[in-house]
C-alpha atoms as a PDB file:
ATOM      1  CA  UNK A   1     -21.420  -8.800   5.535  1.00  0.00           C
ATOM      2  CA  UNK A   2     -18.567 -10.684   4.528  1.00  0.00           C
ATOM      3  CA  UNK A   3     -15.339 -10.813   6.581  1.00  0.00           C
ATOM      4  CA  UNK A   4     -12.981  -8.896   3.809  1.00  0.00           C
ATOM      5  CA  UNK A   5     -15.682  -5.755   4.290  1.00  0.00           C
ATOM      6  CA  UNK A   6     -15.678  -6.009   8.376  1.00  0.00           C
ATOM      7  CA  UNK A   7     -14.978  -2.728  10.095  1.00  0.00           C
ATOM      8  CA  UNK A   8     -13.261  -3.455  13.280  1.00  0.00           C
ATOM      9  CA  UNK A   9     -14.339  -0.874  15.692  1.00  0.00           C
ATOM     10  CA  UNK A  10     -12.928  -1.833  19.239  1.00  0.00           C
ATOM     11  CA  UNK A  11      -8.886  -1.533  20.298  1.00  0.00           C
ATOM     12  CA  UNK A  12      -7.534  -4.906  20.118  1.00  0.00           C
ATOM     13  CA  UNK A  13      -3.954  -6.713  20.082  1.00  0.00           C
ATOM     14  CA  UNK A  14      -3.480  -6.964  16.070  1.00  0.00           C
ATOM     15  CA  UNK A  15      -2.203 -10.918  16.627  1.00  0.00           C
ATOM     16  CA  UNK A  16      -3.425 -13.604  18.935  1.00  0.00           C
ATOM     17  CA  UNK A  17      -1.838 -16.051  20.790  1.00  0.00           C
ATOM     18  CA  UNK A  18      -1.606 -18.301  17.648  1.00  0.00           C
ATOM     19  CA  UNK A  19       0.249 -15.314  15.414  1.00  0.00           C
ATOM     20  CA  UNK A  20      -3.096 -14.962  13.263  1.00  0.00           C
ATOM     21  CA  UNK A  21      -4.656 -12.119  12.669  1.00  0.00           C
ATOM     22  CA  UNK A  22      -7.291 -11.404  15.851  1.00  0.00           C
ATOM     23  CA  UNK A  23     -10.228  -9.812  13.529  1.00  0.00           C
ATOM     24  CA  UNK A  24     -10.094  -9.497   9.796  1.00  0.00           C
ATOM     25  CA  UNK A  25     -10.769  -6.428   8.429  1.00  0.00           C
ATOM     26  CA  UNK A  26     -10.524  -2.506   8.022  1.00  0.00           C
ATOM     27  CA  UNK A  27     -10.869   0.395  10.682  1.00  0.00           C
ATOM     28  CA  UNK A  28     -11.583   4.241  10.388  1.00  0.00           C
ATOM     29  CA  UNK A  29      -8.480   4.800  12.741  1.00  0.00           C
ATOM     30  CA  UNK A  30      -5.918   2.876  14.384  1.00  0.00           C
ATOM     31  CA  UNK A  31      -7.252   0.461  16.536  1.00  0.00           C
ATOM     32  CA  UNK A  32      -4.761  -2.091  16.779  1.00  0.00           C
ATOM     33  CA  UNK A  33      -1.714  -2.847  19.011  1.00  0.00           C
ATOM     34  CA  UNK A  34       1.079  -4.482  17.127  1.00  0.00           C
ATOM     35  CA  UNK A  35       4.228  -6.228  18.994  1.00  0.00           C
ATOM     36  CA  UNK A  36       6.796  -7.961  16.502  1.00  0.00           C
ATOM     37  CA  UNK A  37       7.217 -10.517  19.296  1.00  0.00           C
ATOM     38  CA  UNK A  38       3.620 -11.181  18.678  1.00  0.00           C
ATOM     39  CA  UNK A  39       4.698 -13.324  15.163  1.00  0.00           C
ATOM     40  CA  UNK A  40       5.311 -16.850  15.115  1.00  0.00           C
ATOM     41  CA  UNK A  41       6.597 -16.879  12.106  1.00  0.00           C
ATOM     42  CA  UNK A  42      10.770 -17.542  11.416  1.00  0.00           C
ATOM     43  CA  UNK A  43      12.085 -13.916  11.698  1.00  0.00           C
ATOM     44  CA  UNK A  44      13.218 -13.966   7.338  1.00  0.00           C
ATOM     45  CA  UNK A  45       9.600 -14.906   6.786  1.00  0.00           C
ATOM     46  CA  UNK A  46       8.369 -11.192   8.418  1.00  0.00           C
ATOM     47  CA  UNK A  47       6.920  -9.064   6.352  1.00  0.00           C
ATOM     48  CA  UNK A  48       6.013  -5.547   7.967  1.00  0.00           C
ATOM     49  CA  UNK A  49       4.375  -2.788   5.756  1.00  0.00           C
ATOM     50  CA  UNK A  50       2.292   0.413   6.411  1.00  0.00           C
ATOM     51  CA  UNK A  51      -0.400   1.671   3.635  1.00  0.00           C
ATOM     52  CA  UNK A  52      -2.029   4.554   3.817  1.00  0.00           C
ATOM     53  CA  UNK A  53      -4.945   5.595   1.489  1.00  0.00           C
ATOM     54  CA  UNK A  54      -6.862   8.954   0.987  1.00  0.00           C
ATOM     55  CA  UNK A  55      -9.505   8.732  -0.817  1.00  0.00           C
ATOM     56  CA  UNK A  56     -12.325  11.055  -1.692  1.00  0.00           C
ATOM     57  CA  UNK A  57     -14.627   8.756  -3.696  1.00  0.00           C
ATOM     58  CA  UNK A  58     -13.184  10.545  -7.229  1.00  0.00           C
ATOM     59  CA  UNK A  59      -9.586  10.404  -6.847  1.00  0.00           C
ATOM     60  CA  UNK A  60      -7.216   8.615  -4.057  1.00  0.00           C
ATOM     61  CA  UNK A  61      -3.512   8.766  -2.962  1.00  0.00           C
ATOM     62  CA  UNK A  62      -1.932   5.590  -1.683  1.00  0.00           C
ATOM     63  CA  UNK A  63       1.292   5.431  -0.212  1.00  0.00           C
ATOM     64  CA  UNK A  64       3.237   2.481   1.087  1.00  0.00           C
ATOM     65  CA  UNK A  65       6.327   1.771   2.971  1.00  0.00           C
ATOM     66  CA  UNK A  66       7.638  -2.163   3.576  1.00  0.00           C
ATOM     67  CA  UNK A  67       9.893  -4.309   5.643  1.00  0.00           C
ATOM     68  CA  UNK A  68      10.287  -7.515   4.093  1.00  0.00           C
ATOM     69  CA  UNK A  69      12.824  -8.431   5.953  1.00  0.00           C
ATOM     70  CA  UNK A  70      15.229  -9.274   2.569  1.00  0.00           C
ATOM     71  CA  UNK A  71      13.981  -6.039   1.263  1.00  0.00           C
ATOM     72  CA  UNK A  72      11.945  -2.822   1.850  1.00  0.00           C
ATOM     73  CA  UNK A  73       9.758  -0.364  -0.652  1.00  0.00           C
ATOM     74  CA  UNK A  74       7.836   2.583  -0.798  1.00  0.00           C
ATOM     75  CA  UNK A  75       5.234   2.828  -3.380  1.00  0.00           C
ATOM     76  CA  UNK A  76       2.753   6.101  -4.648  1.00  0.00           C
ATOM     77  CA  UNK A  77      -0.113   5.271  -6.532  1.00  0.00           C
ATOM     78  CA  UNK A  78      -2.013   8.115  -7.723  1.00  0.00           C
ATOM     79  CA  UNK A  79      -5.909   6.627  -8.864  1.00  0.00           C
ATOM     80  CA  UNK A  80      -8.644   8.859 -10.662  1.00  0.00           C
ATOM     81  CA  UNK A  81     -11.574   6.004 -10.549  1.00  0.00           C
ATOM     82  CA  UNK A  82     -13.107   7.972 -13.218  1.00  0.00           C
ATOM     83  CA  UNK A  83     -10.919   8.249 -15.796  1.00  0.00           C
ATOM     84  CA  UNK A  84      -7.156   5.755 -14.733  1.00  0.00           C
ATOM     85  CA  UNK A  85      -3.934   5.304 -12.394  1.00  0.00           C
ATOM     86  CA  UNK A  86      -0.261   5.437 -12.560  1.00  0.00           C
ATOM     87  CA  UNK A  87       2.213   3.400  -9.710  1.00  0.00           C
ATOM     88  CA  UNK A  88       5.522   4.576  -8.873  1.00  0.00           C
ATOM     89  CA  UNK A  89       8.077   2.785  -7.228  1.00  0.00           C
ATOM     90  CA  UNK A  90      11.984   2.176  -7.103  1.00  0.00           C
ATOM     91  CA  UNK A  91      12.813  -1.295  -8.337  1.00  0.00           C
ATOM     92  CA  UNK A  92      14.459  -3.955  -5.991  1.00  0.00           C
ATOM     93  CA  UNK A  93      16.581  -5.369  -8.481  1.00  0.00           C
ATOM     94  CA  UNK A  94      17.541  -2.248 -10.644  1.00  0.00           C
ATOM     95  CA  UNK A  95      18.855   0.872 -10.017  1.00  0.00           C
ATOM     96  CA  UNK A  96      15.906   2.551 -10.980  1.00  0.00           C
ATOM     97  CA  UNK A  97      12.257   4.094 -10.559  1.00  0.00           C
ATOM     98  CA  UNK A  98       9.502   1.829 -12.291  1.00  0.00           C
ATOM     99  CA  UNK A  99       6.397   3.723 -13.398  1.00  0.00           C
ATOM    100  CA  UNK A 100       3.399   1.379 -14.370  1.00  0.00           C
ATOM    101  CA  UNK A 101      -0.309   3.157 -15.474  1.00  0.00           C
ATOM    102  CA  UNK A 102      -3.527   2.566 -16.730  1.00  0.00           C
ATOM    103  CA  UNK A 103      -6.191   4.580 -18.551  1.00  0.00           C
ATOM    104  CA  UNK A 104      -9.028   4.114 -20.819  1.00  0.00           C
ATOM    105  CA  UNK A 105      -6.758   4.486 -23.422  1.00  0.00           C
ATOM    106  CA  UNK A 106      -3.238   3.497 -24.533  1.00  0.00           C
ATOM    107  CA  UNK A 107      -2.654   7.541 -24.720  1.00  0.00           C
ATOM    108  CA  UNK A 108      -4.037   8.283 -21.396  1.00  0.00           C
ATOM    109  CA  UNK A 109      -2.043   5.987 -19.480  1.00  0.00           C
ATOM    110  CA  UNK A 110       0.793   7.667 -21.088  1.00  0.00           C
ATOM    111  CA  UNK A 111      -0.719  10.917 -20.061  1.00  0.00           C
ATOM    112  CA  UNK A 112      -0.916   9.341 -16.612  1.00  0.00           C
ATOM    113  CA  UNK A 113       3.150   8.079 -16.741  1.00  0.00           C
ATOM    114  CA  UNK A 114       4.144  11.092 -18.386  1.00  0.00           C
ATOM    115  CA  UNK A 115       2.253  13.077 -15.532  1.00  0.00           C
ATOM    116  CA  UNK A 116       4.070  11.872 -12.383  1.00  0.00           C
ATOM    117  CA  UNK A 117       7.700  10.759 -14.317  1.00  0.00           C
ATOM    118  CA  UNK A 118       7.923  15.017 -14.708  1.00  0.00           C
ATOM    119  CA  UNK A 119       6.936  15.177 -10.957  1.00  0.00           C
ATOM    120  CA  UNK A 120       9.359  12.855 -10.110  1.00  0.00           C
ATOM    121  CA  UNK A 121      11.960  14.889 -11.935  1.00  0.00           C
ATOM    122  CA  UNK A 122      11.356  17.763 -10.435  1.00  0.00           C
ATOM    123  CA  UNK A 123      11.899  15.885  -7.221  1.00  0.00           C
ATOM    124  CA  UNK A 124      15.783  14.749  -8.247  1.00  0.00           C
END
């Protein structure tokens, strides 16, 4: 099994002593113990971030929040493996919400862009 498809299954410190990452891979729950003063890196090289991802097999929800130091986002992709996806996220740079998608189709991304850009009116 190859290292990027490793589930890590014991509690573990997330770094070791060199700053890399102790063992590669995905768990079914949180197994491991972060400390910032775990990095090694310089502090404006940190990037800290938190995804989460429900998934069903059909559809999934993914959500992230960042810390890049210079920066931060949060991000909501909606995915329907079957059929497309659509991305939403505020821009870094603009004043404004940036919506990308993908379907089978030119019209069903739309579909997919139109879909969540009236959910996130509803929102404002």
């Amino acid at each position: 099994m190859s290292k990027r498809n490793h589930e890590v299954v014991n509690q573990q410190r997330l770094l070791n002593a060199r700053g890399n990452i102790s063992e590669p891979g995905w768990a079914r729950r949180q197994l491991w113990q972060y400390s910032r003063k775990d990095i090694t890196a310089a502090k404006w090289r940190i990037k800290e971030w938190d995804y989460y991802l429900v998934n069903n097999g059909r559809f999934a929800l993914a959500l992230t929040v960042a810390d890049n130091g210079y920066m931060g986002m949060d991000s909501v992709s909606l995915l329907d493996f079957e059929e497309g996806w659509v991305h939403l996220r505020k821009s870094n740079t603009e004043p404004i919400i940036r919506i990308y998608s993908e379907g089978k189709t030119e019209a069903e991304a739309e579909r997919f862009a139109n879909m969540i850009l009236e959910e996130a009116k509803k929102m404002v």
